[in-house]
N, C-alpha and C. Protein backbone atom coordinates (compact mmCIF):
# COMPACT_ATOMS: atom_id res chain seq x y z
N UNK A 1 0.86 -1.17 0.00
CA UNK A 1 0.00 0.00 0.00
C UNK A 1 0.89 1.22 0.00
N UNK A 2 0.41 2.33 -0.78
CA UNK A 2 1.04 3.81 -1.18
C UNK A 2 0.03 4.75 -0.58
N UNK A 3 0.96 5.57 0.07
CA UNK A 3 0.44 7.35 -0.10
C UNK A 3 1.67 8.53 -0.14
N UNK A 4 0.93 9.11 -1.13
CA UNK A 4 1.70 10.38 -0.91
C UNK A 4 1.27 11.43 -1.23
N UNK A 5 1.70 12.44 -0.05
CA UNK A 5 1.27 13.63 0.25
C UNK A 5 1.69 14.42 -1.36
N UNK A 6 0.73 15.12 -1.70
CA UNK A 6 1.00 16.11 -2.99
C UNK A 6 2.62 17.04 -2.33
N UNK A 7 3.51 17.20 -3.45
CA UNK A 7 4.78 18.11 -2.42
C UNK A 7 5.10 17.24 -1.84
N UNK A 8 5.31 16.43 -1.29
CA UNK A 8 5.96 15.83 -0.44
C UNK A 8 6.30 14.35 -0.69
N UNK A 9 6.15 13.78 0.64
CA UNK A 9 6.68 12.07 0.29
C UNK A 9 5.74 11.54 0.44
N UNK A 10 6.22 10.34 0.04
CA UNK A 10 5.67 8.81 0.11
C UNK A 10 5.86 7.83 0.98
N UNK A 11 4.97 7.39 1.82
CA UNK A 11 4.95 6.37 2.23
C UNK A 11 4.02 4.75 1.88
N UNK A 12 4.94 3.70 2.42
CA UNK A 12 4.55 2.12 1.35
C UNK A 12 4.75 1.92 2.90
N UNK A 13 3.47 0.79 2.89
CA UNK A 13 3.99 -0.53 3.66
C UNK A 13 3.41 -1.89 2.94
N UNK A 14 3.76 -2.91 3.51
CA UNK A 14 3.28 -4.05 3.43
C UNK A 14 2.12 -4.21 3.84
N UNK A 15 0.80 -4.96 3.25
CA UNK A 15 -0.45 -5.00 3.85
C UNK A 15 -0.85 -6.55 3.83
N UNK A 16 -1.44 -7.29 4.89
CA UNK A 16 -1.66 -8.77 5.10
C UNK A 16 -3.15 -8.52 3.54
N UNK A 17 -4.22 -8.05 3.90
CA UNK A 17 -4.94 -7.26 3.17
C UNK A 17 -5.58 -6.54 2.12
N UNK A 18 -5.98 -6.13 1.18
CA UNK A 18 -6.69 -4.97 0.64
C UNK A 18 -8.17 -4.29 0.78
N UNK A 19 -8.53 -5.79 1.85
CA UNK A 19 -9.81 -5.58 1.84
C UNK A 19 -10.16 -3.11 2.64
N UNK A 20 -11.33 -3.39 2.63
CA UNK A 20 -12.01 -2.11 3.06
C UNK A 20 -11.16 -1.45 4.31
N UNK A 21 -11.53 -2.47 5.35
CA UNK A 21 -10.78 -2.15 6.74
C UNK A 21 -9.25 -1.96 6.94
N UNK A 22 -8.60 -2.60 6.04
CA UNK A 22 -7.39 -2.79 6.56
C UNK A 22 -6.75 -1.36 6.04
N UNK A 23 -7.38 -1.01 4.43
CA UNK A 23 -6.79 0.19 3.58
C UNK A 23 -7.38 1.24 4.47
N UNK A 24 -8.54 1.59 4.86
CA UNK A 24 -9.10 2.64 5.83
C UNK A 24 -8.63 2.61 6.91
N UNK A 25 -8.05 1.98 7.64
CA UNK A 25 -7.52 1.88 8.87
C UNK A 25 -5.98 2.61 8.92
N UNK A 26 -5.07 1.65 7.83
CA UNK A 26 -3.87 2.64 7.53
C UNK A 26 -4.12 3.97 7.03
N UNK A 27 -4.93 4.50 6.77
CA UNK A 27 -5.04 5.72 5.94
C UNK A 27 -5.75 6.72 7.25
N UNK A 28 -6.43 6.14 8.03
CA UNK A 28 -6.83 7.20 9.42
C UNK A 28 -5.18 6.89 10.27
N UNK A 29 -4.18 6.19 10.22
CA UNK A 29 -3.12 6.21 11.00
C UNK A 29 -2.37 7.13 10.28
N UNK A 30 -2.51 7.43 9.30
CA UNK A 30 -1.46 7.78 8.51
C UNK A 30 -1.56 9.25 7.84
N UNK A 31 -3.33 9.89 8.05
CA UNK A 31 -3.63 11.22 6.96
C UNK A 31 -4.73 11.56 8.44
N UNK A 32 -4.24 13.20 8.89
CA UNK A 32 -5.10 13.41 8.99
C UNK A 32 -6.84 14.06 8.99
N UNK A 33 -7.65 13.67 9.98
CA UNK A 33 -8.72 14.12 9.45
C UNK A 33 -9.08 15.02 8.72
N UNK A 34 -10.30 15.19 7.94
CA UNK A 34 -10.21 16.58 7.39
C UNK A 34 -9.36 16.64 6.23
N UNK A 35 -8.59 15.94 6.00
CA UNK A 35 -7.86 16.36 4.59
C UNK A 35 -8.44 15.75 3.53
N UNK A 36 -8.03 16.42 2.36
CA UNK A 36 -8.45 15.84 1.34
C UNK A 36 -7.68 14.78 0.74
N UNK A 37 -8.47 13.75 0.08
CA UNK A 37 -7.82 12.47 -0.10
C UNK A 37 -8.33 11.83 -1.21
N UNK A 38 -7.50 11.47 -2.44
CA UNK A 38 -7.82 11.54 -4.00
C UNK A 38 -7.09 9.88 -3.89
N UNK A 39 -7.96 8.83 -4.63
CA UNK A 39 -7.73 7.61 -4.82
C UNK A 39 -8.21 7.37 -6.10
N UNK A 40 -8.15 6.28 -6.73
CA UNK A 40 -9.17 5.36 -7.86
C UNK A 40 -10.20 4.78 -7.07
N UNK A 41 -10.77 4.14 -8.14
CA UNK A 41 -12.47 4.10 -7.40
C UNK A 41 -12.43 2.39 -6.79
N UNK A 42 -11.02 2.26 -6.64
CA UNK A 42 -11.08 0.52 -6.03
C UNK A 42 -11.77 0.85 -4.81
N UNK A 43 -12.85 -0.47 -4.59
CA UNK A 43 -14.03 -0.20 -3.53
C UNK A 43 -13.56 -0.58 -2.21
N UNK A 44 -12.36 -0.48 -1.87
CA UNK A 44 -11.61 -0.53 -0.55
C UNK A 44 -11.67 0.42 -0.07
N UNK A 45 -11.69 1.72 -0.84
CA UNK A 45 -11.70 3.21 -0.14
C UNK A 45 -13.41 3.58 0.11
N UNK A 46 -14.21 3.06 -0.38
CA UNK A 46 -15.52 3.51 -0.24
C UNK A 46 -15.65 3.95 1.39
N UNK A 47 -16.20 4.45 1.68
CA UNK A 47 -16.69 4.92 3.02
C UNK A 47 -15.36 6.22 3.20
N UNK A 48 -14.29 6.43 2.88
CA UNK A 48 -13.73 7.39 3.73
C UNK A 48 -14.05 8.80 3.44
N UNK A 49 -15.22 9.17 3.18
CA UNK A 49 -15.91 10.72 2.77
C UNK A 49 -16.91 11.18 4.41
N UNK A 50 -16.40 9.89 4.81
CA UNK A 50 -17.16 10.33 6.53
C UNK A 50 -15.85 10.97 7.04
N UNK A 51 -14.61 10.69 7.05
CA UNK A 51 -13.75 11.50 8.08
C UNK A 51 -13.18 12.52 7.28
N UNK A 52 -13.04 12.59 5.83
CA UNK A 52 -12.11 12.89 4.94
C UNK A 52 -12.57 13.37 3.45
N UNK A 53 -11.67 14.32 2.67
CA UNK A 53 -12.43 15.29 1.56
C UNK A 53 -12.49 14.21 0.74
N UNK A 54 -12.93 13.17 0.22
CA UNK A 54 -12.42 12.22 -0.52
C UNK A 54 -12.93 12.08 -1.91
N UNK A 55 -11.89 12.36 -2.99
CA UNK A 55 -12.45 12.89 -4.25
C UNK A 55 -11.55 11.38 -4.95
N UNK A 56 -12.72 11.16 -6.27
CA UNK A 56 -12.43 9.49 -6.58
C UNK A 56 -12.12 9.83 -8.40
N UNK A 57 -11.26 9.20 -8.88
CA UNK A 57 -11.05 8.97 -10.16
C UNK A 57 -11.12 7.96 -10.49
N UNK A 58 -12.23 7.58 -11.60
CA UNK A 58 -12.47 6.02 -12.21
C UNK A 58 -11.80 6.24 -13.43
N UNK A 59 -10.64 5.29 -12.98
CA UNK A 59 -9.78 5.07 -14.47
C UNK A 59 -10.39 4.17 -15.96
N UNK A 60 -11.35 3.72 -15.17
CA UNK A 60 -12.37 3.16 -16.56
C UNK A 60 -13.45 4.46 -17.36
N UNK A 61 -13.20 5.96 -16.72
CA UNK A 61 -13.38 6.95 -17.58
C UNK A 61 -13.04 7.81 -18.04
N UNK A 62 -11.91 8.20 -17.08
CA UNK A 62 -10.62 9.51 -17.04
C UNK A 62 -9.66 8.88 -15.82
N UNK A 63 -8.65 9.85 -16.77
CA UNK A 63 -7.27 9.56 -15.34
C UNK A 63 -7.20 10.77 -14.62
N UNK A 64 -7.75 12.11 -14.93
CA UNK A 64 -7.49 13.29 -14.58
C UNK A 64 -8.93 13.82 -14.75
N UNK A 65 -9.23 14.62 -13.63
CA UNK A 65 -10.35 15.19 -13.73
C UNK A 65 -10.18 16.13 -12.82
N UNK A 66 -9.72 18.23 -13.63
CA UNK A 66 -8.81 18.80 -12.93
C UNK A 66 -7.67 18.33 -12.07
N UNK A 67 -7.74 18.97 -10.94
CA UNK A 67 -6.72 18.24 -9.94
C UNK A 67 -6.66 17.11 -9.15
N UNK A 68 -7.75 16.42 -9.72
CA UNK A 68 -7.93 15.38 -8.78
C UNK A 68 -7.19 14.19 -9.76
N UNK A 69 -6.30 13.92 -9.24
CA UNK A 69 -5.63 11.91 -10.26
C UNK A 69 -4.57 11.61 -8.87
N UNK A 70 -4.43 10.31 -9.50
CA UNK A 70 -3.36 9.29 -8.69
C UNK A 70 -2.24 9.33 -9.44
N UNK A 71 -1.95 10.12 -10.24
CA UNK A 71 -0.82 9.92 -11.29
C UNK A 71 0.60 10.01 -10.72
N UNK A 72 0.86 10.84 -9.13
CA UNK A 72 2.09 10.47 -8.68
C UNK A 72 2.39 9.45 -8.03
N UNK A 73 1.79 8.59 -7.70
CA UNK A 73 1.69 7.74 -6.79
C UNK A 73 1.24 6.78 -7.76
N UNK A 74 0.89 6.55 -8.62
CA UNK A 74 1.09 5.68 -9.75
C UNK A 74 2.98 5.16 -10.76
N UNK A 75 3.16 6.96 -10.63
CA UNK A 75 4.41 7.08 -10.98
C UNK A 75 5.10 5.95 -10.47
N UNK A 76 5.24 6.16 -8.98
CA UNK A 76 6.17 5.62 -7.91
C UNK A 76 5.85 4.02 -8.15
N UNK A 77 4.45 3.25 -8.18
CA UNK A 77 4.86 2.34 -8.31
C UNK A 77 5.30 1.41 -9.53
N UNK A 78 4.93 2.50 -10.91
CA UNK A 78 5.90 2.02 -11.66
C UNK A 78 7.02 1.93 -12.08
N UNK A 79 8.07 2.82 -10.90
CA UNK A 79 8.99 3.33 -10.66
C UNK A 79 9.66 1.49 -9.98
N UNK A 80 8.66 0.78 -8.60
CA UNK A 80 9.01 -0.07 -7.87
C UNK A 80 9.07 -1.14 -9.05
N UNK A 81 7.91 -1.65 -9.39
CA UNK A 81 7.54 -2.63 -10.52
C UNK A 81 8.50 -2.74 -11.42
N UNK A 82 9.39 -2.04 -11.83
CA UNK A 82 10.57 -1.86 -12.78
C UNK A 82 11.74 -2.25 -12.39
N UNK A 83 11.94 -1.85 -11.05
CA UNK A 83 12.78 -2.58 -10.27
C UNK A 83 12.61 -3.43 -9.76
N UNK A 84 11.88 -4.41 -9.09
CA UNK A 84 11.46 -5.61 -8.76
C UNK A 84 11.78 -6.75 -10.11
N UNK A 85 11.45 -5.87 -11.06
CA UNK A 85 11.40 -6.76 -12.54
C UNK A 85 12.57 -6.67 -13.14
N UNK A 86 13.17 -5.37 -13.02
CA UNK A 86 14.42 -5.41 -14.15
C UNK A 86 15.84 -5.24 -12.94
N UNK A 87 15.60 -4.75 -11.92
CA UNK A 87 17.05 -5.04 -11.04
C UNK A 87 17.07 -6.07 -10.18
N UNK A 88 16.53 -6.21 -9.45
CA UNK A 88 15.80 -7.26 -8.73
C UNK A 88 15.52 -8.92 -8.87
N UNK A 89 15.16 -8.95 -9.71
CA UNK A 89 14.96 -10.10 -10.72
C UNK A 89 14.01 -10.97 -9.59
N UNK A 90 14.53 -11.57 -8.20
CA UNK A 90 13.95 -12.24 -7.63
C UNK A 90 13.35 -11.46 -6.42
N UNK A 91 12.06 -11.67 -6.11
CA UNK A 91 12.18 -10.98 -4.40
C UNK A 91 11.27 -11.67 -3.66
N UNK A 92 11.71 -12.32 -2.29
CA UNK A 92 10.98 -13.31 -1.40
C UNK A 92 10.11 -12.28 -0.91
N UNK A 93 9.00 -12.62 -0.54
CA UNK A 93 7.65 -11.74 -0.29
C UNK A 93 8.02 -11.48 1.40
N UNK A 94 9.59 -12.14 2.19
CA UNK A 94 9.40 -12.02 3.41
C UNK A 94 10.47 -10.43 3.69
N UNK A 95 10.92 -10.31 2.50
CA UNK A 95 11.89 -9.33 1.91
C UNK A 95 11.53 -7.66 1.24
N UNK A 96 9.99 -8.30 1.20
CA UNK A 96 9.03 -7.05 0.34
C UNK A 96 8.91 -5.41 0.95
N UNK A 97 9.34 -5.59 2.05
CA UNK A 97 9.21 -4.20 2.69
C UNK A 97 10.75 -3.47 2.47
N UNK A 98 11.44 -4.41 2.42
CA UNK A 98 13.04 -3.99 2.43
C UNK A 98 13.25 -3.33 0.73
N UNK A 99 12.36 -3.77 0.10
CA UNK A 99 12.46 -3.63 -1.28
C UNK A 99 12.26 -2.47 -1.55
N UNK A 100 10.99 -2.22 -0.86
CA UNK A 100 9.93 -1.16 -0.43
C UNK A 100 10.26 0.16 0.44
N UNK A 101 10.65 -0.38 1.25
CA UNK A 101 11.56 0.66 1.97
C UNK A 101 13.01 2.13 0.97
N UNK A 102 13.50 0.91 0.25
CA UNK A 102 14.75 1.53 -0.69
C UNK A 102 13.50 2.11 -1.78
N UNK A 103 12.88 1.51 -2.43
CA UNK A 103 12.31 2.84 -3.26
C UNK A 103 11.39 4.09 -2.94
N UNK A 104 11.12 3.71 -1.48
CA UNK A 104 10.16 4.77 -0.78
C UNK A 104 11.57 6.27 -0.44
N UNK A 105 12.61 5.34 -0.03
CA UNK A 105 13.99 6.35 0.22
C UNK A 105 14.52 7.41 -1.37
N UNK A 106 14.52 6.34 -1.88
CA UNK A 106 15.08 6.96 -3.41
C UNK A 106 13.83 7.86 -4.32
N UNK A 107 12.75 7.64 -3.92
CA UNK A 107 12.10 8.33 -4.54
C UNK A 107 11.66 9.95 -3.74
N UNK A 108 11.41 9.59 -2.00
CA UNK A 108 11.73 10.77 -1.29
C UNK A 108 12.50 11.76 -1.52
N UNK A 109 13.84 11.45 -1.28
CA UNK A 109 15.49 11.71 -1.78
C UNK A 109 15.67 12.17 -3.11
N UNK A 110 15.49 12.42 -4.02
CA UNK A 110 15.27 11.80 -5.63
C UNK A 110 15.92 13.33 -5.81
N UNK A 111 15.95 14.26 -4.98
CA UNK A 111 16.23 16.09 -5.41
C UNK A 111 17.22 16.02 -4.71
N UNK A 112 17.99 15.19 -3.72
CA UNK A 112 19.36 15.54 -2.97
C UNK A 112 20.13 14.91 -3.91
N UNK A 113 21.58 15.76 -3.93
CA UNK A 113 22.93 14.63 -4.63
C UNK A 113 23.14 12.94 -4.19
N UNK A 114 23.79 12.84 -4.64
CA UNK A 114 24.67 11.34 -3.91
C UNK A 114 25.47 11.74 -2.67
N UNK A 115 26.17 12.46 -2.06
CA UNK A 115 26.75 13.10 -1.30
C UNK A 115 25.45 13.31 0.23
N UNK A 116 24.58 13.70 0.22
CA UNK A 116 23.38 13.87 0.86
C UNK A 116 22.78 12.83 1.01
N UNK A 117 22.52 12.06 0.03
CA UNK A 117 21.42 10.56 0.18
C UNK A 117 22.44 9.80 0.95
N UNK A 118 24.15 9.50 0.90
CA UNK A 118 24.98 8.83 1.50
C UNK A 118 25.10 9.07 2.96
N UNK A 119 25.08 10.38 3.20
CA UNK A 119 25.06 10.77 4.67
C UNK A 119 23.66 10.48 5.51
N UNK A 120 22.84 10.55 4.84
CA UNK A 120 21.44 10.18 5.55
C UNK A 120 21.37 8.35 5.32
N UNK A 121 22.14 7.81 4.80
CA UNK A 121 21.99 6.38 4.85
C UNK A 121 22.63 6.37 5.71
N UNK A 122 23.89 6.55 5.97
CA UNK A 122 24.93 6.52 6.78
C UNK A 122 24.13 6.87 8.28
N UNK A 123 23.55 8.08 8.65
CA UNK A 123 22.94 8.62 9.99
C UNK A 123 22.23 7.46 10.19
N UNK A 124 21.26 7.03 9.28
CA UNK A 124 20.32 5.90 9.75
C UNK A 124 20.98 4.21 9.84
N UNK A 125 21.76 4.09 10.14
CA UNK A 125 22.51 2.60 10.51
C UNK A 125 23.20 3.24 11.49
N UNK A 126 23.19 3.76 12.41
CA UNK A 126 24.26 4.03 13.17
C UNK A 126 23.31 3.51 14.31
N UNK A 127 24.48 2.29 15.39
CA UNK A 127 23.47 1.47 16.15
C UNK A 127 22.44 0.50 15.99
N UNK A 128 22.56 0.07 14.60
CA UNK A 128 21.79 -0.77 14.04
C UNK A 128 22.39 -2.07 13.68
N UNK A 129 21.98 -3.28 13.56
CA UNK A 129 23.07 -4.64 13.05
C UNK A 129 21.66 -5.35 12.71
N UNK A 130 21.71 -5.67 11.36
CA UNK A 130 21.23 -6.64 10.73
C UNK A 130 22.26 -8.29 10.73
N UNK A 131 21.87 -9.28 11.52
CA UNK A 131 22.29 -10.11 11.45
C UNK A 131 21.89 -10.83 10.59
N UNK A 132 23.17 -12.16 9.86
CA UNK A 132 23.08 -13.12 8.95
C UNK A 132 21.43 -14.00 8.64
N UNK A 133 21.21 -14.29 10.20
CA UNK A 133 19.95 -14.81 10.74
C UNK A 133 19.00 -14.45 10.54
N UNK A 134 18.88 -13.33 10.66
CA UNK A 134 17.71 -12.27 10.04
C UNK A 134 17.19 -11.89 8.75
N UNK A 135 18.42 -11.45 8.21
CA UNK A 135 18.49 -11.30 6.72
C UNK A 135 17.85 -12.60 6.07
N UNK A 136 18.32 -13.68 6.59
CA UNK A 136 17.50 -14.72 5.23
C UNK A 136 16.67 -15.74 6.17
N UNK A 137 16.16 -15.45 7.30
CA UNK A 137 15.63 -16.44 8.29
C UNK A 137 15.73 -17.35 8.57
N UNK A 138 17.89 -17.96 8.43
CA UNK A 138 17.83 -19.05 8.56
C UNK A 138 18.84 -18.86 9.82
N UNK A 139 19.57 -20.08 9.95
CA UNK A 139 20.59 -19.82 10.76
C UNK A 139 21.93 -20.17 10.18
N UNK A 140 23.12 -20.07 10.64
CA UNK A 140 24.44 -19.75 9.90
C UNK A 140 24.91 -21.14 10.36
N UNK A 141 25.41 -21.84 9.12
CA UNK A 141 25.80 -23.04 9.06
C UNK A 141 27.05 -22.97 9.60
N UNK A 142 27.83 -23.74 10.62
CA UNK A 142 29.30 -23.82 10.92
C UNK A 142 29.88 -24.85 10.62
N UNK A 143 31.45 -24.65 10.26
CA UNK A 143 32.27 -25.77 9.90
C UNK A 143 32.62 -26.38 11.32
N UNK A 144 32.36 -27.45 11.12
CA UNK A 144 32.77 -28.19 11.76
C UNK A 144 34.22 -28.73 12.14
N UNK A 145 34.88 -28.88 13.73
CA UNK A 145 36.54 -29.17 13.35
C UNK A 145 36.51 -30.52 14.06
N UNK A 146 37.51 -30.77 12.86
CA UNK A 146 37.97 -32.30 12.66
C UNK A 146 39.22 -32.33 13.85
């Protein structure tokens, strides 16, 4: 699941889900009340015009209707989909957020140099250890001595 603020960023997570509840639920954690909130007409979003300005584009008639489209946030995930497919090649679904995570960064980031995106990778691992174990959910085979 995607949102992003017009101007601003994007946030993705992983969803067990698509049903009604689960997409409305992240979207009251995540936007608040009162704002306006532009989707396609997938019937997961139905109901959020009770907390929220919620203006709908049916891509089975227009993609744009004035200011209202999904077209950046469309962008982005054909931005992911490209990479999943053409750099990526393989990706374990237990891995999907990590995937997710790096294009939510690079597409945020996308106006700083290399110099800037390196230092903010750098700030964010500091105190952090991804172990072997973790990374692929197994455990680390040892040689055995003879």
């Amino acid at each position: 699941m995607g949102m992003l603020e017009r101007e601003g960023e994007v946030r993705t997570k992983v969803i067990e889900s698509r049903d009604g509840e689960t997409l409305k639920g992240e979207i009251r954690d995540n936007v608040e009340s009162g704002t306006e909130v532009m989707t396609d007409a997938f019937v997961g979003y139905q109901g959020l015009s009770a907390d929220y300005i919620h203006q709908v584009v049916n891509h089975a008639i227009e993609y744009v209707r004035g200011r209202v489209h999904t077209n950046k946030m469309e962008n982005f995930w054909s931005l992911v989909k490209r990479a999943l497919g053409g750099t990526y090649i393989s990706v374990m679904p237990f891995h999907l957020f990590r995937y997710l995570d790096e294009q939510t960064f690079r597409y945020n980031y996308r106006k700083r140099n290399d110099r800037e995106r390196f230092l903010i990778v750098c700030a964010s691992m500091d105190g952090k250890r991804l172990s072997y174990k973790k990374l692929t959910g197994k455990t680390l085979m040892r040689a055995e001595a003879f």
